[in-house]
Protein backbone atom coordinates (compact mmCIF):
# COMPACT_ATOMS: atom_id res chain seq x y z
CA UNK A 1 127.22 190.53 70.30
CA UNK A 2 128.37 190.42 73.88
CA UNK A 3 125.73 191.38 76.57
CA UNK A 4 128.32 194.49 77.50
CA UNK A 5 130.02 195.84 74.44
CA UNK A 6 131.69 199.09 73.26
CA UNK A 7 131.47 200.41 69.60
CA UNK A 8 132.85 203.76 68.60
CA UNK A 9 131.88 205.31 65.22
CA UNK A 10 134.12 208.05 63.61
CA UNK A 11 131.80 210.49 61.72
CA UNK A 12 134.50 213.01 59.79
CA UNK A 13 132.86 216.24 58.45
CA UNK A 14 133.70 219.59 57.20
CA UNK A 15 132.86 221.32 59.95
CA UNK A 16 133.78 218.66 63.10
CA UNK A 17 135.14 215.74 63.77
CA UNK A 18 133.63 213.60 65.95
CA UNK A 19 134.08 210.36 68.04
CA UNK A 20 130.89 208.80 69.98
CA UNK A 21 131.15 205.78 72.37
CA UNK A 22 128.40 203.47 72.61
CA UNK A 23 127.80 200.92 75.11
CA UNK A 24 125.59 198.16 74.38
CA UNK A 25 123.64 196.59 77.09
CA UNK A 26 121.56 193.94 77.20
CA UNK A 27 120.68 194.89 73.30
CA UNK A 28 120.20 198.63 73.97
CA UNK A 29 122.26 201.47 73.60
CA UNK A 30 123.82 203.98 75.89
CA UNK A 31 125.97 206.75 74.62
CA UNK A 32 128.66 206.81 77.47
CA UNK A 33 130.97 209.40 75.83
CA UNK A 34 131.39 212.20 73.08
CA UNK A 35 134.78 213.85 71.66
CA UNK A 36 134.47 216.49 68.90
CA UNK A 37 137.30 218.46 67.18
CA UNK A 38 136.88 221.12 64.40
CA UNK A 39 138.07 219.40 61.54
CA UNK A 40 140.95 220.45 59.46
CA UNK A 41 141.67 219.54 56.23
CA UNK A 42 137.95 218.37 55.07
CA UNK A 43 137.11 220.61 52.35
CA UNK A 44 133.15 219.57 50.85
CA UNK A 45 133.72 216.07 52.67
CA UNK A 46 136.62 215.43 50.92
CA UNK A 47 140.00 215.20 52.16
CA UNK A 48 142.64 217.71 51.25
CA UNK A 49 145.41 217.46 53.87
CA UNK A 50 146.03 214.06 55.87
CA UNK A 51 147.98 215.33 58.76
CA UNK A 52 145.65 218.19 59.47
CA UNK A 53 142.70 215.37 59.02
CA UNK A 54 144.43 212.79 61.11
CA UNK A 55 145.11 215.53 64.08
CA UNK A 56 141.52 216.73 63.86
CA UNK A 57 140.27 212.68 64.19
CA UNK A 58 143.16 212.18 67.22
CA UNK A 59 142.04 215.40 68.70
CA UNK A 60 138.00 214.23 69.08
CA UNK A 61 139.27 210.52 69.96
CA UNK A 62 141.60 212.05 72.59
CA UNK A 63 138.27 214.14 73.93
CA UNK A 64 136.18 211.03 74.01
CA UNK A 65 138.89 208.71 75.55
CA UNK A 66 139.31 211.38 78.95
CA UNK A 67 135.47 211.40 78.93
CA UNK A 68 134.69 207.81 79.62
CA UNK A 69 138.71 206.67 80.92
CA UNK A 70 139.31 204.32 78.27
CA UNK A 71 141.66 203.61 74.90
CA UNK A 72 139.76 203.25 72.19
CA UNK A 73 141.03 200.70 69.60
CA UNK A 74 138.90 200.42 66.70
CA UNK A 75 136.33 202.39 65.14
CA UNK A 76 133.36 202.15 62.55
CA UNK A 77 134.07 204.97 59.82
CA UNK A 78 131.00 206.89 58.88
CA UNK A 79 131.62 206.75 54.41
CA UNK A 80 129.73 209.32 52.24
CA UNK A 81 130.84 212.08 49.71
CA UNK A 82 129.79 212.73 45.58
CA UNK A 83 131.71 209.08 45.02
CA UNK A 84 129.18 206.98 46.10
CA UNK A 85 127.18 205.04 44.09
CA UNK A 86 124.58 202.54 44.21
CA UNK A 87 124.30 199.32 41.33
CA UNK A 88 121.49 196.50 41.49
CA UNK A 89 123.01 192.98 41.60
CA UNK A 90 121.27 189.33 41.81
CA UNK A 91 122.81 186.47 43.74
CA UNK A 92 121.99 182.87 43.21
CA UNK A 93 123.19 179.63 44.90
CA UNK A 94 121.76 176.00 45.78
CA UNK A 95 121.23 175.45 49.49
CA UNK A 96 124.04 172.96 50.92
CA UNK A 97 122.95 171.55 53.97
CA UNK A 98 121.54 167.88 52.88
CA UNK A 99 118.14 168.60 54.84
CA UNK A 100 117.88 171.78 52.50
CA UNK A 101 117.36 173.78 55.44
CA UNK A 102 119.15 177.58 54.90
CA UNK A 103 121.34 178.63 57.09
CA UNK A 104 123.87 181.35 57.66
CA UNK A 105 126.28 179.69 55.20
CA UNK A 106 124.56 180.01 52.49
CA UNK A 107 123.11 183.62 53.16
CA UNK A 108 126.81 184.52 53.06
CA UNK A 109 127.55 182.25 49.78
CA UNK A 110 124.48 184.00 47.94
CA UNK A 111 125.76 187.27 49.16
CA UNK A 112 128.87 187.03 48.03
CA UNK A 113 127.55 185.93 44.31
CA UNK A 114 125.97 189.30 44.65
CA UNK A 115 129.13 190.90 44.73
CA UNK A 116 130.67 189.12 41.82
CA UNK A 117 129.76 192.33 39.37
CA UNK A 118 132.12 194.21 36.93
CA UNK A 119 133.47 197.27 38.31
CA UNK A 120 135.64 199.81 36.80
CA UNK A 121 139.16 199.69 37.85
CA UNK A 122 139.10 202.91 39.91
CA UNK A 123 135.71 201.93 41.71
CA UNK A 124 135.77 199.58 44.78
CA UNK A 125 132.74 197.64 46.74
CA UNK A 126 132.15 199.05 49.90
CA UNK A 127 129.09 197.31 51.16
CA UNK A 128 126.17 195.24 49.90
CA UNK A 129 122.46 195.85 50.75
CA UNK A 130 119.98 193.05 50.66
CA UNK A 131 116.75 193.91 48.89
CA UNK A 132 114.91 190.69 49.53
CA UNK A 133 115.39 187.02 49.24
CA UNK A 134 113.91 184.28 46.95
CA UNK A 135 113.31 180.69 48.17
CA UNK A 136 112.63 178.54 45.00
CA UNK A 137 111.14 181.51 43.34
CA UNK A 138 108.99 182.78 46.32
CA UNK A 139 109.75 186.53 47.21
CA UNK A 140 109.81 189.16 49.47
CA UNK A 141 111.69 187.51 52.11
CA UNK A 142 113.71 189.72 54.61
CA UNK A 143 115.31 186.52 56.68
CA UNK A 144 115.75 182.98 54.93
CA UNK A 145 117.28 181.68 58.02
CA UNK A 146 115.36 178.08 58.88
CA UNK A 147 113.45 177.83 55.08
CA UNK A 148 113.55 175.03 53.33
CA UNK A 149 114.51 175.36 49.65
CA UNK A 150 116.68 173.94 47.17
CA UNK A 151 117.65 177.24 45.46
CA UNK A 152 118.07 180.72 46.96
CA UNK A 153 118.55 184.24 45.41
CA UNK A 154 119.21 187.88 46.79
CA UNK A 155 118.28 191.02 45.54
CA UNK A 156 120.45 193.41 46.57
CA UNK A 157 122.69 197.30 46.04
CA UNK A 158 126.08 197.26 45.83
CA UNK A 159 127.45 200.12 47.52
CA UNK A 160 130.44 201.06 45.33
CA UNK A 161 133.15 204.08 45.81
CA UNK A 162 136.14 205.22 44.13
CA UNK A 163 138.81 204.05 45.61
CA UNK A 164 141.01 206.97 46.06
CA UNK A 165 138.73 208.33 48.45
CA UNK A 166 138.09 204.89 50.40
CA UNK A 167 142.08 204.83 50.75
CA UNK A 168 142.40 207.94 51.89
CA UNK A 169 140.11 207.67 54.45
CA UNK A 170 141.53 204.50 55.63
CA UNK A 171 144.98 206.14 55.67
CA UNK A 172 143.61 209.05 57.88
CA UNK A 173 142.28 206.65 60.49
CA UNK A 174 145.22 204.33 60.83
CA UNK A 175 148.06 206.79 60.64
CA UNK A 176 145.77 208.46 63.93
CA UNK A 177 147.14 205.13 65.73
CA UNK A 178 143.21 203.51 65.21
CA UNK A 179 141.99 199.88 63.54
CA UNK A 180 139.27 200.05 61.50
CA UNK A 181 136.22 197.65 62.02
CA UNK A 182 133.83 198.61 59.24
CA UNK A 183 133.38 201.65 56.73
CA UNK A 184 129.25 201.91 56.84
CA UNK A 185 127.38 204.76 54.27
CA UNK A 186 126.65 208.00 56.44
CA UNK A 187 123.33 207.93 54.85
CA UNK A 188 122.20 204.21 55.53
CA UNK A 189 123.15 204.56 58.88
CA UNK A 190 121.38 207.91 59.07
CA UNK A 191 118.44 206.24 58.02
CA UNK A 192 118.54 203.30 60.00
CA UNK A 193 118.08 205.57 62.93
CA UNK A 194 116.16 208.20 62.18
CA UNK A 195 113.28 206.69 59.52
CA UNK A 196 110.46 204.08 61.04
CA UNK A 197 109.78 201.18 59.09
CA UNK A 198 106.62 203.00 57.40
CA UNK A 199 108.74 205.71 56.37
CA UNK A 200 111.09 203.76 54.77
CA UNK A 201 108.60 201.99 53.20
CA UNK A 202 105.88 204.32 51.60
CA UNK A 203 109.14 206.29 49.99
CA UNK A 204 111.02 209.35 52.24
CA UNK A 205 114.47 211.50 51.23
CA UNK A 206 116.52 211.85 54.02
CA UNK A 207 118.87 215.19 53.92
CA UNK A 208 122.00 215.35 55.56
CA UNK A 209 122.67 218.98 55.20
CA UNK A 210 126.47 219.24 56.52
CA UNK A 211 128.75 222.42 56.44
CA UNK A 212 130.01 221.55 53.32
CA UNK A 213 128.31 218.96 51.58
CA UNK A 214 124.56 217.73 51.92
CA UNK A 215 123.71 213.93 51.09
CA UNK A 216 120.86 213.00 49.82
CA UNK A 217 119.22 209.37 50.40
CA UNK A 218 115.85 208.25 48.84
CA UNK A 219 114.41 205.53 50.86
CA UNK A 220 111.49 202.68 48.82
CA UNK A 221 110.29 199.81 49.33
CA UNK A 222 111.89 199.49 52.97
CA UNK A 223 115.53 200.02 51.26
CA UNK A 224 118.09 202.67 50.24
CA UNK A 225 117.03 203.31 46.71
CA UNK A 226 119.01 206.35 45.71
CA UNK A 227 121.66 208.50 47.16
CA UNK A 228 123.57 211.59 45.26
CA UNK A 229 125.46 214.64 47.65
CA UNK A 230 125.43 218.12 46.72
CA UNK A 231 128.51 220.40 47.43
CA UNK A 232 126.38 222.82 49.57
CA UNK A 233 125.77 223.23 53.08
CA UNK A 234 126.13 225.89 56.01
CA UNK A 235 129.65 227.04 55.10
CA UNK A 236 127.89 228.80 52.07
CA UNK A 237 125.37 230.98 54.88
CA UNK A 238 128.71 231.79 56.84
CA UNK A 239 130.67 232.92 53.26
CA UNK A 240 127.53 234.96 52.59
CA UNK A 241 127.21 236.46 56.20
CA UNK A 242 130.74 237.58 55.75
CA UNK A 243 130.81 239.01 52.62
CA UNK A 244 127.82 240.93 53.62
CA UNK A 245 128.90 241.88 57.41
CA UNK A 246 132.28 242.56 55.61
CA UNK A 247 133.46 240.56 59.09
CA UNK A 248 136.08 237.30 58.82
CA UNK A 249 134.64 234.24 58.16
CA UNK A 250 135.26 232.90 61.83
CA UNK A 251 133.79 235.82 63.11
CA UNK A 252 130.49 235.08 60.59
CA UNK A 253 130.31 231.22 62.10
CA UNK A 254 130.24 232.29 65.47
CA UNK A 255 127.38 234.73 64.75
CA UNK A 256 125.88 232.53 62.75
CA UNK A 257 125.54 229.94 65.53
CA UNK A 258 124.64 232.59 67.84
CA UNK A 259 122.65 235.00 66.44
CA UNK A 260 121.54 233.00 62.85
CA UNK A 261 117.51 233.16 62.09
CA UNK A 262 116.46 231.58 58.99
CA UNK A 263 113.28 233.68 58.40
CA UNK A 264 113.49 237.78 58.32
CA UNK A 265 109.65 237.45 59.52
CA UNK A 266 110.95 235.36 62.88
CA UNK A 267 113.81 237.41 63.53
CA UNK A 268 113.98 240.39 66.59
CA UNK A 269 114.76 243.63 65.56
CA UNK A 270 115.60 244.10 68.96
CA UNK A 271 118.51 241.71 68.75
CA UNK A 272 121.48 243.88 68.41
CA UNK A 273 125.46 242.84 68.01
CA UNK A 274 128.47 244.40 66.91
CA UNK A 275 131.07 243.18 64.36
CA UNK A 276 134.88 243.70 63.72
CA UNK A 277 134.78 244.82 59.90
CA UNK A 278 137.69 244.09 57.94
CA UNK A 279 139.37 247.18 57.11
CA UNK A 280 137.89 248.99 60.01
CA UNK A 281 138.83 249.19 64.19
CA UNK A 282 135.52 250.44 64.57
CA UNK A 283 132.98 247.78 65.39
CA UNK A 284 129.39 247.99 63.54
CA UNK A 285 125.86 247.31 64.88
CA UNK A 286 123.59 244.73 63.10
CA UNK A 287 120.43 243.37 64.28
CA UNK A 288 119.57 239.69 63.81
CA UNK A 289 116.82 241.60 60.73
CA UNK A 290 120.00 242.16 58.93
CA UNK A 291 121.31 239.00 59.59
CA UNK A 292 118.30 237.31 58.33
CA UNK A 293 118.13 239.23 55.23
CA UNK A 294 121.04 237.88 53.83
CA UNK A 295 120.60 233.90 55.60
CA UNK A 296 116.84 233.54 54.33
CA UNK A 297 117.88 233.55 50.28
CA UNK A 298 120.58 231.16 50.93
CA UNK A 299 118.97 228.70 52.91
CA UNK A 300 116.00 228.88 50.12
CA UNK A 301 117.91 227.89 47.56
CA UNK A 302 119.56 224.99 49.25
CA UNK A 303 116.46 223.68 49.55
CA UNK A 304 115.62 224.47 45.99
CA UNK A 305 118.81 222.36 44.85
CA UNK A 306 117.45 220.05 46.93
CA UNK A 307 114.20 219.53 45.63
CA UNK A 308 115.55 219.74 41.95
CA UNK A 309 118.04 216.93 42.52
CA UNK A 310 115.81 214.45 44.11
CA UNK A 311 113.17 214.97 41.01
CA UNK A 312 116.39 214.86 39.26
CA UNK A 313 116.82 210.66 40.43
CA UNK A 314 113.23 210.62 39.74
CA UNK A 315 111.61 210.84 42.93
CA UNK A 316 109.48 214.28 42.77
CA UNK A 317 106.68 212.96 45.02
CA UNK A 318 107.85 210.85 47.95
CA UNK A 319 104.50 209.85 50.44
CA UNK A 320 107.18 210.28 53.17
CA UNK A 321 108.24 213.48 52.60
CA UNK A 322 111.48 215.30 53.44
CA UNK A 323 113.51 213.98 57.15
CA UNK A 324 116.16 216.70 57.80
CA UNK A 325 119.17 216.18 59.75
CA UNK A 326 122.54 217.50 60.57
CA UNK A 327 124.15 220.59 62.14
CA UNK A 328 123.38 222.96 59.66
CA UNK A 329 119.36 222.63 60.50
CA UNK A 330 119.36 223.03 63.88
CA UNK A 331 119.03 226.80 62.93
CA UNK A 332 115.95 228.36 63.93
CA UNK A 333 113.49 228.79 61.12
CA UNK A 334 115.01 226.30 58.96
CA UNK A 335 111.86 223.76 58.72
CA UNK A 336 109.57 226.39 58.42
CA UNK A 337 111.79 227.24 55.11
CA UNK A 338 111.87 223.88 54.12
CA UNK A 339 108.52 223.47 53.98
CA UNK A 340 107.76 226.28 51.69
CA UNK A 341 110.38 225.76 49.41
CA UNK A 342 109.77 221.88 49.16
CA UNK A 343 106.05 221.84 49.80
CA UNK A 344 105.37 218.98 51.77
CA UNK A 345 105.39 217.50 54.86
CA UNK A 346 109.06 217.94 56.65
CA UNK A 347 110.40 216.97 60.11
CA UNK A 348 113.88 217.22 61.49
CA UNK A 349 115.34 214.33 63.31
CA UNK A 350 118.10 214.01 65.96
CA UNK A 351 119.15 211.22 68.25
CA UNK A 352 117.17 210.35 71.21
CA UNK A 353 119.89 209.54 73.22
CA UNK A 354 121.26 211.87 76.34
CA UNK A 355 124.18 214.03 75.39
CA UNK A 356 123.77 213.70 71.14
CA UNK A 357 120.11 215.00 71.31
CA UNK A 358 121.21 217.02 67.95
CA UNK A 359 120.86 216.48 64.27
CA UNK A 360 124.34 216.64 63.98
CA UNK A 361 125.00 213.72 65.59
CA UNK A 362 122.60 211.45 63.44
CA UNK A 363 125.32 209.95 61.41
CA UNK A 364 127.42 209.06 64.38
CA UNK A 365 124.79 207.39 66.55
CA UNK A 366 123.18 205.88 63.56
CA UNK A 367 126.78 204.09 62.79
CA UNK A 368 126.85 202.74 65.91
CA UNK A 369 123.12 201.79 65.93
CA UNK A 370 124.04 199.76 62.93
CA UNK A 371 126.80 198.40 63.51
CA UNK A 372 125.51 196.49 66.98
CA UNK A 373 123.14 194.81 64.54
CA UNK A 374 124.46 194.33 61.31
CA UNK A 375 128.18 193.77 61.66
CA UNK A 376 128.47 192.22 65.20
CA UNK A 377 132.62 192.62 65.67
CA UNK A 378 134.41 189.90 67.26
CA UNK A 379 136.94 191.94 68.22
CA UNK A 380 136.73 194.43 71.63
CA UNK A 381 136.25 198.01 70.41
CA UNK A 382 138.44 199.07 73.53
CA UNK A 383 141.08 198.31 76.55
CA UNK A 384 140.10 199.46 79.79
CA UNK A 385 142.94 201.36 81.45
CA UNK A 386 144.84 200.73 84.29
CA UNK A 387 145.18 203.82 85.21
CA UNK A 388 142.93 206.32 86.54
CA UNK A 389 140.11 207.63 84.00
CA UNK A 390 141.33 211.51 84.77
CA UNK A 391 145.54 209.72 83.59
CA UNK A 392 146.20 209.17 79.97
CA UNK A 393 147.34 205.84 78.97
CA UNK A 394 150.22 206.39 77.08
CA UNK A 395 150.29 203.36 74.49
CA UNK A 396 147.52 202.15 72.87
CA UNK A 397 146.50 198.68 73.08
CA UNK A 398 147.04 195.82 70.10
CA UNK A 399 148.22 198.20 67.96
CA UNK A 400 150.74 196.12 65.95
CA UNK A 401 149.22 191.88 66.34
CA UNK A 402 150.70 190.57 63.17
CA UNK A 403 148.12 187.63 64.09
CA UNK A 404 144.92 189.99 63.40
CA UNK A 405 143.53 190.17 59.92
CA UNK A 406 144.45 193.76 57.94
CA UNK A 407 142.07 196.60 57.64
CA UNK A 408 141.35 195.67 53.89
CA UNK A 409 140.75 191.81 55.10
CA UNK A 410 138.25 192.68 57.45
CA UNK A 411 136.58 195.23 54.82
CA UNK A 412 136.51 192.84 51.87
CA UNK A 413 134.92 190.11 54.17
CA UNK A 414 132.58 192.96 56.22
CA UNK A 415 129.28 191.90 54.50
CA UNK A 416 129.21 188.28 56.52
CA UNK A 417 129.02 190.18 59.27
CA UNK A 418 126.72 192.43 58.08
CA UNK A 419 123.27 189.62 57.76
């Protein structure tokens, strides 16, 4: 990449939409701006309603545009949800070069006979992961680049997702005026950023736990090996705060957020609020007690799902443990309840970047994270305005070059980008 670039990722939930800036510098990363939107029209990850979805993502890219004073152009589409699916694949080819020596050319011919696998006709190839390399039969190569061989091979996951969903979610983005430059998985991006290279390597599960859905990614061997998401998440703890506050349910988030403990033995009796009851002009006390008592069993068996689906893909005893992430855990109490229920070691991780120091934004910053090193656009990820930052530009740039390759061009050819 450029010594100064700009790359945006788009990370739609349940719960928010949001739209993080990254400026790359001289190889590292500074998050220059932040635009988030409650998202409409996401129900469990999925989407139900394109216009709501598509105000909700030009809402949050709106917010992050004012922030920093520029027009964003294209973004890099955080991709997860119950469709995804991961399918082992082998690529060979015979070097080309005359001196035998490999070069990027034939990393992207071998990838490419990686993707050559039958898929059913609803399922589409969003990404490939290399595994490991083989020169002439020698393995456990990460970069070929230089060898000399005769014959090279790839090991490698095909990332694979029905195609109704990838559509839609391509739809959403372009009808909100914005190019695509990559769809990456939530989860290997998450990973990327938030597991070390030990972690990834002795075997860890990384949890996503969203407000409506939480992803699961097993992590071996130094790649993704499994991934599966569960239609749970925090919007079940705010359904069960409002049945049993009798309250509305936006009137159970906002306690939630404010007042939510995820231990009865951590929480203050002291801690008093009042509630609008539905049914009722007179307001009710609670404590944050009460308010525990009916978070604690939730949040326990979330975990509990948890645990049974990843010895469910066969993974009961990971050295690594259990990395937690996203918005639902930054409740208080919430490790301490993880590591009871899924008894062993647990850590949450967020971003260490100024602003997005939260484990909601893991999937957004890891997207950019790998996208400055895997898919290295060619194409600016913004215009600068003329204008003052604080004045709006009113047209977007490039919006319409018949001269730049489609969306689906740039997504079929993403992975020789992507080594």
């Amino acid at each position: 990449m450029s010594s100064n670039d700009i790359i945006v990722s788009l990370d739609i939930g349940t719960s928010k939409v949001r739209a993080i800036i990254g400026e790359i510098a001289g190889g590292t990363i500074n998050i220059i701006g932040v635009g988030s939107a409650d998202s409409e029209g996401i129900r469990k990850g999925a989407i139900v309603d394109i216009d709501q979805t598509v105000q909700s993502i030009r809402n949050a890219v709106d917010h992050a545009e004012r922030m920093v004073g520029i027009t964003i152009d294209t973004v890099y589409v955080a991709i997860t949800g119950n469709h995804i699916l991961l399918q082992s694949s082998h690529g060979v080819v015979a070097v080309s070069n005359e001196d035998r020596e490999i070069g990027d050319e034939d990393i992207d011919r071998v990838i490419q006979a990686a993707r050559v696998i039958a898929l059913p006709p609803e399922r589409e190839i969003i990404g490939v992961v290399p595994k490991q390399y083989l020169v002439d039969g020698q393995e456990g190569i990460h970069d070929p680049r230089g060898m000399i061989g005769v014959r090279l091979e790839v090991e490698a996951s095909i990332i694979t997702g029905a195609k109704t969903s990838i559509h839609n979610l391509i739809r959403v983005v372009e009808k909100a005026e914005l190019k695509i430059g990559g769809l990456i998985l939530s989860s290997l991006a998450a990973g990327h950023l938030s597991l070390s290279k030990d972690e990834k390597s002795i075997g860890t599960v990384l949890v996503d736990v969203g407000a409506g859905a939480t992803t699961i990614a097993v992590f071996d061997q130094g790649n993704l090996a499994a991934t599966t998401t569960l239609p749970i998440g925090g919007e079940f703890i705010t359904n069960d705060i409002a049945i049993g506050l009798r309250t509305q349910v936006e009137a159970a988030e906002l306690i939630k957020l404010k007042y939510g403990c995820a231990i009865v033995e951590d929480a203050a009796p002291d801690q008093l609020f009042k509630v609008t009851r539905i049914g009722s002009n007179v307001d009710k006390e609670f404590s944050q007690v009460d308010l525990a008592n009916i978070i604690e069993p939730r949040v326990q068996e979330i975990f509990q799902l948890i645990r049974a689906e990843v010895q469910r893909l066969g993974y009961g005893d990971v050295p690594g443990g259990y990395v937690l992430t996203g918005g639902t855990v930054s409740m208080p109490g919430i490790l301490a309840v993880a590591q009871h229920e899924l008894e062993t070691s647990v850590r949450i991780a967020l971003p260490e970047f100024i602003g997005v120091r939260d484990p909601s934004f893991t999937s957004g910053v890891g997207v950019i994270q790998f996208a400055s090193k895997y898919m290295r656009s060619r194409q600016p990820s913004y215009n600068k305005k003329a204008s003052p930052p604080t004045v709006k530009s009113a047209a977007k740039a490039n919006k319409s070059n018949p001269d730049k390759p489609g969306v689906f061009e740039r997504f079929k050819n993403w992975l020789s980008e992507f080594i």
